[in-house]
C-alpha atoms as a PDB file:
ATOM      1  CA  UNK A   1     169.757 146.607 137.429  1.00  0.00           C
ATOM      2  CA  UNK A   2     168.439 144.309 135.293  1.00  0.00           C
ATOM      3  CA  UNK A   3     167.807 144.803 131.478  1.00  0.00           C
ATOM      4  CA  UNK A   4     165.691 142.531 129.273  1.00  0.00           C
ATOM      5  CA  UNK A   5     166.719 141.553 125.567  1.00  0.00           C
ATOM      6  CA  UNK A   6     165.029 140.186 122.634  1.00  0.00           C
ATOM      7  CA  UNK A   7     166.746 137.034 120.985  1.00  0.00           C
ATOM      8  CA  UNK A   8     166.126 135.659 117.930  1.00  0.00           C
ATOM      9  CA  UNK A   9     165.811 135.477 114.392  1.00  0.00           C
ATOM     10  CA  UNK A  10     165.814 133.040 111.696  1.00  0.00           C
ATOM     11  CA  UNK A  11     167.325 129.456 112.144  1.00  0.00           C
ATOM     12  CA  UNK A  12     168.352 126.561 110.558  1.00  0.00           C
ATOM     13  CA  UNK A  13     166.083 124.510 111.789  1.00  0.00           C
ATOM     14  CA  UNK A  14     163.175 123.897 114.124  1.00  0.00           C
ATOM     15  CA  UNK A  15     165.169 122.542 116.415  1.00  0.00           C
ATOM     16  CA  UNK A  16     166.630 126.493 116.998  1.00  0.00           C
ATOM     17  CA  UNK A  17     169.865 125.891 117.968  1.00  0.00           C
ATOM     18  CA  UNK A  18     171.775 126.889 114.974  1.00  0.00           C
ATOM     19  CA  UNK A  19     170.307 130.730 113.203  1.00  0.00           C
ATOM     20  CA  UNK A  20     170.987 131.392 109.879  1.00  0.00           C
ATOM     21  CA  UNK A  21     174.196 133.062 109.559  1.00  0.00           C
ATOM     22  CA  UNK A  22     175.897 132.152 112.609  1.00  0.00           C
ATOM     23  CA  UNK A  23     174.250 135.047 114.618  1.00  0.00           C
ATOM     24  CA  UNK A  24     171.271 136.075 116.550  1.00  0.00           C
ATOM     25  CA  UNK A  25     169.527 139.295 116.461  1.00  0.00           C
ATOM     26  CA  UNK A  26     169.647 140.774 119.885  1.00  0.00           C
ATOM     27  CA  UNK A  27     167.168 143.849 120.341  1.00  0.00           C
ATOM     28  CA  UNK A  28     167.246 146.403 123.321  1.00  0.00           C
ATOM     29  CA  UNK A  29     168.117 146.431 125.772  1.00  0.00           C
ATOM     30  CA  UNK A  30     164.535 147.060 127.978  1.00  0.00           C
ATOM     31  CA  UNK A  31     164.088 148.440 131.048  1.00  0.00           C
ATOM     32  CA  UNK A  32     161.188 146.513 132.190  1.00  0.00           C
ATOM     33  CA  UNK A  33     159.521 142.647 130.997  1.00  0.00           C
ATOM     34  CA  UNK A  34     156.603 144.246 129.959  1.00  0.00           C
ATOM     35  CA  UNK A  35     158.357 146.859 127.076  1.00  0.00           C
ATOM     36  CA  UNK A  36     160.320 143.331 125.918  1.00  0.00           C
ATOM     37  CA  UNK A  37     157.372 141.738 125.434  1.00  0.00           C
ATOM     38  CA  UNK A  38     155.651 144.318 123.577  1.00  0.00           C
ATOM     39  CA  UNK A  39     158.718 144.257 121.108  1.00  0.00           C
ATOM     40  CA  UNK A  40     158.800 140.473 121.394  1.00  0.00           C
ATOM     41  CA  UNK A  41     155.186 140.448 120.024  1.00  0.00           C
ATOM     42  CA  UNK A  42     155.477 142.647 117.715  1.00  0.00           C
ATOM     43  CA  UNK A  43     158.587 140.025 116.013  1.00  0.00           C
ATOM     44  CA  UNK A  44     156.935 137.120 116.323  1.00  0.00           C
ATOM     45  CA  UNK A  45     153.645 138.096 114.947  1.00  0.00           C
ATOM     46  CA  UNK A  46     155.861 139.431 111.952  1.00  0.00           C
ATOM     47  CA  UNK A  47     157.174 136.002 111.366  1.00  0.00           C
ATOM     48  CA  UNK A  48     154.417 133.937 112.575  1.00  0.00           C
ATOM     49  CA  UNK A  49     153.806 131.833 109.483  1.00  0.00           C
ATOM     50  CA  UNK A  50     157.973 131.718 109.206  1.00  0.00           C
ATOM     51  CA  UNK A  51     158.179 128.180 110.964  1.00  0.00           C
ATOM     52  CA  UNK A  52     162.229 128.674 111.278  1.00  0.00           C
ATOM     53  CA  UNK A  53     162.121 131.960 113.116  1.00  0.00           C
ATOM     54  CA  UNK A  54     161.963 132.235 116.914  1.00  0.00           C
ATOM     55  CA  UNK A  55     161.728 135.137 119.347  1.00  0.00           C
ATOM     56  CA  UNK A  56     162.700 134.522 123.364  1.00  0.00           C
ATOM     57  CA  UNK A  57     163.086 137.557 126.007  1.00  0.00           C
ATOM     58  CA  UNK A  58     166.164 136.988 128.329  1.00  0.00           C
ATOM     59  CA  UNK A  59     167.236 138.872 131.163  1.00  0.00           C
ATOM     60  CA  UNK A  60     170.334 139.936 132.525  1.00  0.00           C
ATOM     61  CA  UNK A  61     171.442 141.833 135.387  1.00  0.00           C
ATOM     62  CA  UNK A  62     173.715 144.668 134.879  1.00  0.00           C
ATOM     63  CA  UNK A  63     175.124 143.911 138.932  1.00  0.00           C
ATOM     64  CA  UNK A  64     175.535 140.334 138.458  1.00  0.00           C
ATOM     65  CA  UNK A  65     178.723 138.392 137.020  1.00  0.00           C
ATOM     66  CA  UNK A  66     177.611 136.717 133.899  1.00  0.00           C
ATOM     67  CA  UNK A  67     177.470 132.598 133.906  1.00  0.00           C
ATOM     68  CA  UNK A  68     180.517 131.024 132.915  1.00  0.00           C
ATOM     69  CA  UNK A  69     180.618 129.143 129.950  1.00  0.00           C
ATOM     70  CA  UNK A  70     183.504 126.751 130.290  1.00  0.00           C
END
């Protein structure tokens, strides 16, 4: 089953790769895109004049092996 997430926060830069603090936010999880997105919306129109902050939905399925990171 998959489950959607909202990742994010406040970075170091515009580049964001690095957030503030060593950690992103993660919000949820969903159950569908379209309850993410109203969450997602809702945090980046909250920050929208913050040019360090950044909001992305991911998804991940509950039934799937996450990717390996090595």
């Amino acid at each position: 089953m998959q489950q959607y997430w909202v990742v994010g926060g406040e970075y170091r830069d515009t580049k964001f790769q690095v957030p503030l603090g060593d950690k992103e936010q993660w919000l949820g999880p969903f159950s569908s895109y379209v309850d993410a997105k109203e969450e997602w919306a809702r945090r980046a129109w909250m920050t929208v004049d913050e040019a360090h902050t950044r909001y992305r939905i991911e998804a991940i399925d509950q039934d799937e092996a996450p990717p390996c990171t090595d």
